[in-house]
C-alpha atoms as a PDB file:
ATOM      1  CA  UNK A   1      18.181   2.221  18.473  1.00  0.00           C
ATOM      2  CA  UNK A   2      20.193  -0.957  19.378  1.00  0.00           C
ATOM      3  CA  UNK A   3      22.794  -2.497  16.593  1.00  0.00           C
ATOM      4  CA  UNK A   4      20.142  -4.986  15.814  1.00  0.00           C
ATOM      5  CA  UNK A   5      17.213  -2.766  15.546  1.00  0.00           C
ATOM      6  CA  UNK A   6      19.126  -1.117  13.270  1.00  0.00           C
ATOM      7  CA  UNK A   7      20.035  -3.510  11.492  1.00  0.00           C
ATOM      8  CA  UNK A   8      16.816  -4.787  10.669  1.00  0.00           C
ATOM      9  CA  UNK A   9      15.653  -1.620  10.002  1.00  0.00           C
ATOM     10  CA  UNK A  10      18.269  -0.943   7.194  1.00  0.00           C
ATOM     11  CA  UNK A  11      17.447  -4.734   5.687  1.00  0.00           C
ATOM     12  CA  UNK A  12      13.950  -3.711   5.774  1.00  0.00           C
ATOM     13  CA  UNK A  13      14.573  -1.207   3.391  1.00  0.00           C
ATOM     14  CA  UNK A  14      16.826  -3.787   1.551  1.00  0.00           C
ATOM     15  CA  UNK A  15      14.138  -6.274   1.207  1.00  0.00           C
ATOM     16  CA  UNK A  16      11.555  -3.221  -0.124  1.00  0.00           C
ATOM     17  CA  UNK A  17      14.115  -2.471  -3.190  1.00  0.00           C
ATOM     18  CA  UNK A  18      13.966  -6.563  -4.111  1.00  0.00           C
ATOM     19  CA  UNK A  19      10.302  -6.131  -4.535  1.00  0.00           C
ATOM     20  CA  UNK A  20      11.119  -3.757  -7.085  1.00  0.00           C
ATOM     21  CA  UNK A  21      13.628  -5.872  -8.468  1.00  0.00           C
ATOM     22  CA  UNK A  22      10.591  -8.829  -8.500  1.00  0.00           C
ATOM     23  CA  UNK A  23       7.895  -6.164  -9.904  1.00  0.00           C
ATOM     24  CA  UNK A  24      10.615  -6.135 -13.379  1.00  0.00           C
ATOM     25  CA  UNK A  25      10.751  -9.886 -12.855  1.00  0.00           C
ATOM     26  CA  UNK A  26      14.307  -9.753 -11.923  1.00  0.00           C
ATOM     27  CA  UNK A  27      15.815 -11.995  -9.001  1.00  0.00           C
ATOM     28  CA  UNK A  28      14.491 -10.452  -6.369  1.00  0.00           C
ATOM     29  CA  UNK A  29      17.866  -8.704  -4.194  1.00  0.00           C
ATOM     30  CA  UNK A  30      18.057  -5.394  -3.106  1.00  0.00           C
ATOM     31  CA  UNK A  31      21.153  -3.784  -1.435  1.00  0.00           C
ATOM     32  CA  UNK A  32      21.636  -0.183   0.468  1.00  0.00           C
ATOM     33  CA  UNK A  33      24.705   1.124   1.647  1.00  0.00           C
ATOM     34  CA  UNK A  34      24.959   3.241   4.877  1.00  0.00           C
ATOM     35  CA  UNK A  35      27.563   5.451   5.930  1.00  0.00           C
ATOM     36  CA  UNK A  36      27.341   7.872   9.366  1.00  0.00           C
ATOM     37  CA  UNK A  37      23.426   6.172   9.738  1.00  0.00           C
ATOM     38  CA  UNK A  38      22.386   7.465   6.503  1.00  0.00           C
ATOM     39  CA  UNK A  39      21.725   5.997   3.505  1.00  0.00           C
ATOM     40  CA  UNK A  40      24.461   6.985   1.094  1.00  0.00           C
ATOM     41  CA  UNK A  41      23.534   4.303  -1.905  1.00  0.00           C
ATOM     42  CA  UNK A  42      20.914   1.935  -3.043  1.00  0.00           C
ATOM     43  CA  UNK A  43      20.386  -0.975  -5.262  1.00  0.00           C
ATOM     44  CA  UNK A  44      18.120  -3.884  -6.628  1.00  0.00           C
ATOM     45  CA  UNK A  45      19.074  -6.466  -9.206  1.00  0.00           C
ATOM     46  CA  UNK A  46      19.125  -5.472 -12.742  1.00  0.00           C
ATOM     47  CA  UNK A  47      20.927  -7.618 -15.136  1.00  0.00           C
ATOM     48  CA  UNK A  48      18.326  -8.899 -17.331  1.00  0.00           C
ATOM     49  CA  UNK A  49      16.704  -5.643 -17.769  1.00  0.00           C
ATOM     50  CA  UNK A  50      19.581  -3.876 -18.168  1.00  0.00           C
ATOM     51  CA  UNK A  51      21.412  -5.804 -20.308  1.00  0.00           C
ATOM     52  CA  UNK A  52      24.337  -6.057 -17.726  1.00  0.00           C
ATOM     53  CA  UNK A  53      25.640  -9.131 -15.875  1.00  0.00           C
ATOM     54  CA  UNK A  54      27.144  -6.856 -13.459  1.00  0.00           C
ATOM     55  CA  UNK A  55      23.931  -5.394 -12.314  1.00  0.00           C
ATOM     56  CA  UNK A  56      23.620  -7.055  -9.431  1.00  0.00           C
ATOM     57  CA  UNK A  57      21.968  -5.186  -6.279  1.00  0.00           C
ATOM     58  CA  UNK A  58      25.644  -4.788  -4.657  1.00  0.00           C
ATOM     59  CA  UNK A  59      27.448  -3.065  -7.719  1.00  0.00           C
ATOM     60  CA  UNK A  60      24.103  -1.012  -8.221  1.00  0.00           C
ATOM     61  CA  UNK A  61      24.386   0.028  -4.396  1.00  0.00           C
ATOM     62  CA  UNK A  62      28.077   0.716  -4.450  1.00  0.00           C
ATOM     63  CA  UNK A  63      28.071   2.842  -7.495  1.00  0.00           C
ATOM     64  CA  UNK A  64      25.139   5.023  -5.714  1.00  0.00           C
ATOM     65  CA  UNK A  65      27.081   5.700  -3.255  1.00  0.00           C
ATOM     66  CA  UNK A  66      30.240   5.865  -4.635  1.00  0.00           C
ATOM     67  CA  UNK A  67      28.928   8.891  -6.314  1.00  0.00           C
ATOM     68  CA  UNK A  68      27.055  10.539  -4.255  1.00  0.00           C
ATOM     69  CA  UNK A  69      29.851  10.369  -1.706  1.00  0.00           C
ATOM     70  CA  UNK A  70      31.880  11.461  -4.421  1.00  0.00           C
ATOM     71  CA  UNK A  71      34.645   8.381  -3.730  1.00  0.00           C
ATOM     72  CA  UNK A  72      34.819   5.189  -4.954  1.00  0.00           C
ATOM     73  CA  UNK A  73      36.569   3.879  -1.031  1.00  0.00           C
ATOM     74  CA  UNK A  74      33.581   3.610   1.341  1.00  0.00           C
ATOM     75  CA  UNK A  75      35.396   3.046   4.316  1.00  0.00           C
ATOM     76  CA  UNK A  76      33.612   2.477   7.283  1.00  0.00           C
ATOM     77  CA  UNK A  77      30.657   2.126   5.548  1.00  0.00           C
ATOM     78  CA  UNK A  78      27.479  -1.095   5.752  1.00  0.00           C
ATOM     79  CA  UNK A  79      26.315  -2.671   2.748  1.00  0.00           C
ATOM     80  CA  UNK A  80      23.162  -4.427   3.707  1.00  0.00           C
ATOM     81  CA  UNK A  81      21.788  -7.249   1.214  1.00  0.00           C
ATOM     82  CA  UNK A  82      18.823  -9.741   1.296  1.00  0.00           C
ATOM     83  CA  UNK A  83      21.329 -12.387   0.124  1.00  0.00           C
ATOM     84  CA  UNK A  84      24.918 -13.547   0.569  1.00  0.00           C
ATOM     85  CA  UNK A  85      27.324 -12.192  -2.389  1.00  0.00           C
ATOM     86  CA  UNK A  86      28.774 -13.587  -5.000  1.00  0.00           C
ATOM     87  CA  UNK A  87      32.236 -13.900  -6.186  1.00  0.00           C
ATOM     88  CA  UNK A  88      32.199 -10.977  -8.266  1.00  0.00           C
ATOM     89  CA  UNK A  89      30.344  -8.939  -5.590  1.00  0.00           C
ATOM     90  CA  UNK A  90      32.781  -9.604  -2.790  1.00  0.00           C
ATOM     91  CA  UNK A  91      35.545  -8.457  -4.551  1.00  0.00           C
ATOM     92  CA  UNK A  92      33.437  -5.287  -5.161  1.00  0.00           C
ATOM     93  CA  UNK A  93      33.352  -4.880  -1.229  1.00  0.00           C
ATOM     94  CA  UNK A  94      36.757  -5.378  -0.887  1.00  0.00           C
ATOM     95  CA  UNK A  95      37.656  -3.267  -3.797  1.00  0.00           C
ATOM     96  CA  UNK A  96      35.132  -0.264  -1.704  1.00  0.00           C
ATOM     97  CA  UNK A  97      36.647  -1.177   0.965  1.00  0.00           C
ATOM     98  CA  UNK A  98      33.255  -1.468   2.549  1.00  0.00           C
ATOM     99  CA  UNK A  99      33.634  -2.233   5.949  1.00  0.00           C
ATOM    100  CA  UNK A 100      30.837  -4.368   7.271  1.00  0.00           C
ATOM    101  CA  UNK A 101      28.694  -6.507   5.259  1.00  0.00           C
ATOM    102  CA  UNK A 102      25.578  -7.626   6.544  1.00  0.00           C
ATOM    103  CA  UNK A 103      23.643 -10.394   4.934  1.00  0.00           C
ATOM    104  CA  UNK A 104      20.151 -12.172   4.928  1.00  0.00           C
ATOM    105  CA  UNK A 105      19.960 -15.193   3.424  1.00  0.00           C
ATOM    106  CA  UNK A 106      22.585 -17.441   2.511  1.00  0.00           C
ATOM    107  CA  UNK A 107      22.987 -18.293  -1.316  1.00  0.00           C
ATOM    108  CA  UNK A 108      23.681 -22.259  -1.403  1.00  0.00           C
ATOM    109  CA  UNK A 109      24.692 -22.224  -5.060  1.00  0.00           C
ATOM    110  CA  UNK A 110      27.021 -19.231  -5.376  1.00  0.00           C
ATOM    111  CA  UNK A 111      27.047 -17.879  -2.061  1.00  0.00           C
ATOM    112  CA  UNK A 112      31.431 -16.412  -1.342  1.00  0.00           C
ATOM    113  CA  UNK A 113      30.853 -15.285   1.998  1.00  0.00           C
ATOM    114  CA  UNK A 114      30.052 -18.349   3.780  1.00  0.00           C
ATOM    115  CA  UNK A 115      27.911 -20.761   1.410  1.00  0.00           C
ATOM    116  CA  UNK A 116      30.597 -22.206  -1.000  1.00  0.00           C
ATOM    117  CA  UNK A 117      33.582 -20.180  -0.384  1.00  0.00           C
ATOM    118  CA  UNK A 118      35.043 -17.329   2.000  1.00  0.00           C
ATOM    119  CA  UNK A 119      36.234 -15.147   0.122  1.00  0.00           C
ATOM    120  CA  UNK A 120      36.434 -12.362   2.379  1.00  0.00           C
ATOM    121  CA  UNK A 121      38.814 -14.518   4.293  1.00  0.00           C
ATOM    122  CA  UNK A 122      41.338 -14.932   2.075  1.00  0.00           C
ATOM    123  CA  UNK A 123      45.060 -14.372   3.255  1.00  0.00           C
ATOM    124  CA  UNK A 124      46.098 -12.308   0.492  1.00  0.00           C
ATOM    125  CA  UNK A 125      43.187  -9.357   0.247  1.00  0.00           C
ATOM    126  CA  UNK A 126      44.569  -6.284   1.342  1.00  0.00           C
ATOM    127  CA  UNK A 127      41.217  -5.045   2.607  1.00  0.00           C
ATOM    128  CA  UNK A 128      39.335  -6.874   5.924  1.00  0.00           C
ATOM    129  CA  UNK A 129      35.504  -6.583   6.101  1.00  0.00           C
ATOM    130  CA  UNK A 130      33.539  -7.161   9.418  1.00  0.00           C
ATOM    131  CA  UNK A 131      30.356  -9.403   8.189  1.00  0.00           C
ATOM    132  CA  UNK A 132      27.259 -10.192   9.648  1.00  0.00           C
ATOM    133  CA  UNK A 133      24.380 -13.119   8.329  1.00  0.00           C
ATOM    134  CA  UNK A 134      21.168 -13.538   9.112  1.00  0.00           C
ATOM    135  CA  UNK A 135      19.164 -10.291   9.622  1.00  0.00           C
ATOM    136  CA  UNK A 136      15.510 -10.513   8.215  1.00  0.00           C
ATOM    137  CA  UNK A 137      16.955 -14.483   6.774  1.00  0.00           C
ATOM    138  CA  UNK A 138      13.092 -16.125   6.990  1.00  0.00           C
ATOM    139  CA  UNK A 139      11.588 -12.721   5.055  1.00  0.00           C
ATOM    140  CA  UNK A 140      14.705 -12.291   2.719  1.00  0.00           C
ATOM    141  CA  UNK A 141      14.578 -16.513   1.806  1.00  0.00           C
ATOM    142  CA  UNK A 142      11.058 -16.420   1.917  1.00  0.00           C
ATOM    143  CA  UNK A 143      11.078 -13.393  -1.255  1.00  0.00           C
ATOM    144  CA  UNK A 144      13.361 -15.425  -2.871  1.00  0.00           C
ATOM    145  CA  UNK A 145      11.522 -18.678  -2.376  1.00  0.00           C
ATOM    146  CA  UNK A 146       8.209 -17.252  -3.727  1.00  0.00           C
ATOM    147  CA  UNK A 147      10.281 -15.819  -6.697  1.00  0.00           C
ATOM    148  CA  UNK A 148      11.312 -18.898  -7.742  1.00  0.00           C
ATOM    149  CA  UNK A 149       8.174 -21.121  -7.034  1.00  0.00           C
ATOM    150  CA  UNK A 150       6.057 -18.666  -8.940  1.00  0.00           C
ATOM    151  CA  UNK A 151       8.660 -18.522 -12.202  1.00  0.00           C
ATOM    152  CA  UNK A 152       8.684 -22.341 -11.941  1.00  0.00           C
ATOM    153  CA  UNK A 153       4.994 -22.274 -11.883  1.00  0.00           C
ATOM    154  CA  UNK A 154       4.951 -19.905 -15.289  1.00  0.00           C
ATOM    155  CA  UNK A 155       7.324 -22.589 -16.909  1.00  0.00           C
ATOM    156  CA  UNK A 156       5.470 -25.255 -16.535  1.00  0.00           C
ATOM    157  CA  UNK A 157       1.948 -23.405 -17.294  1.00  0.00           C
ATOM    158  CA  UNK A 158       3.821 -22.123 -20.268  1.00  0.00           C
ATOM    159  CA  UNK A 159       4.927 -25.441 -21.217  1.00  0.00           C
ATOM    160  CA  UNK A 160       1.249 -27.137 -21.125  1.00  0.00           C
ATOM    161  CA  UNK A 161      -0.092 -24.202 -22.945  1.00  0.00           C
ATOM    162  CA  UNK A 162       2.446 -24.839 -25.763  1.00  0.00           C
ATOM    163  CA  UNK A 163       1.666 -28.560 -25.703  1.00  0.00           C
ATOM    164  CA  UNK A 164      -2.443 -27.841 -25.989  1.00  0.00           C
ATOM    165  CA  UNK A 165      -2.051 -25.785 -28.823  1.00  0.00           C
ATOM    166  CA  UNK A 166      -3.226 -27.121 -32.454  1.00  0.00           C
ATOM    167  CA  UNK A 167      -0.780 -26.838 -35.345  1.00  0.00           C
END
């Protein structure tokens, strides 16, 4: 399997484990880490419903696989994620030492990878990861896009309904 096949592949699976973050109404990002082709840790966004704003799919992923790798370094490993990191989560890969990061869609708003900063760039890290954007980008934006139009849509339905009612 080519580098891209693969690649798409592994953000396939990435884009199935936002679903599930969407089915608990959650932002819908999923994340899987892969070391040696395998999968060695998984994650989908979780902060409402579990009460933690550091649930996000990264953290969820790396903490799979930190433990069942049994280390929290995972050198040499590939995160894959529907959407570009955050602050918080690239200093997670760096602190991994992850070393590739491969991305869908970019995140305009809080995007540290490319959007509105570069972290990963920065001078002073102690820790260089490879990254890659765009893999799966139309389906990952697309979830994302849907997401958001159809919460939008419950707002405002939700907002006439409370306006009809007699008090």
């Amino acid at each position: 399997m080519s580098a891209g096949a693969e690649d798409e592949a592994w953000m396939d699976r990435a884009l199935a484990l936002a679903a599930q973050a969407e089915a608990l109404d959650e932002v819908p990002v999923g994340a899987v880490v892969v070391l040696e082709g395998k999968i060695v840790g998984e994650g989908f966004n979780q902060p409402i419903s579990g009460h933690d704003p550091t649930a996000h799919a990264e953290v969820r992923a790396l903490r799979d696989a930190a433990q069942r790798v049994g280390n929290y370094r995972l050198t040499d490993a590939v995160l894959y994620v529907t959407l570009e990191p955050c602050t918080m989560c690239a200093g997670a890969l760096v602190h991994a030492r992850i070393g590739t990061l491969v991305f869908g869609a970019r995140e305009p708003k809080a995007g540290a990878i490319r959007s509105r900063a570069r972290m990963l760039e920065a001078e002073h890290l102690n820790w260089q990861i490879g990254v890659r954007e765009g893999v799966r980008e139309s389906e990952c934006r697309d979830q994302l896009t849907a997401f958001f139009a159809r919460r939008r849509a419950e707002n405002k339905n939700r907002r006439k309904d409370s306006e009809g009612v007699d008090e």
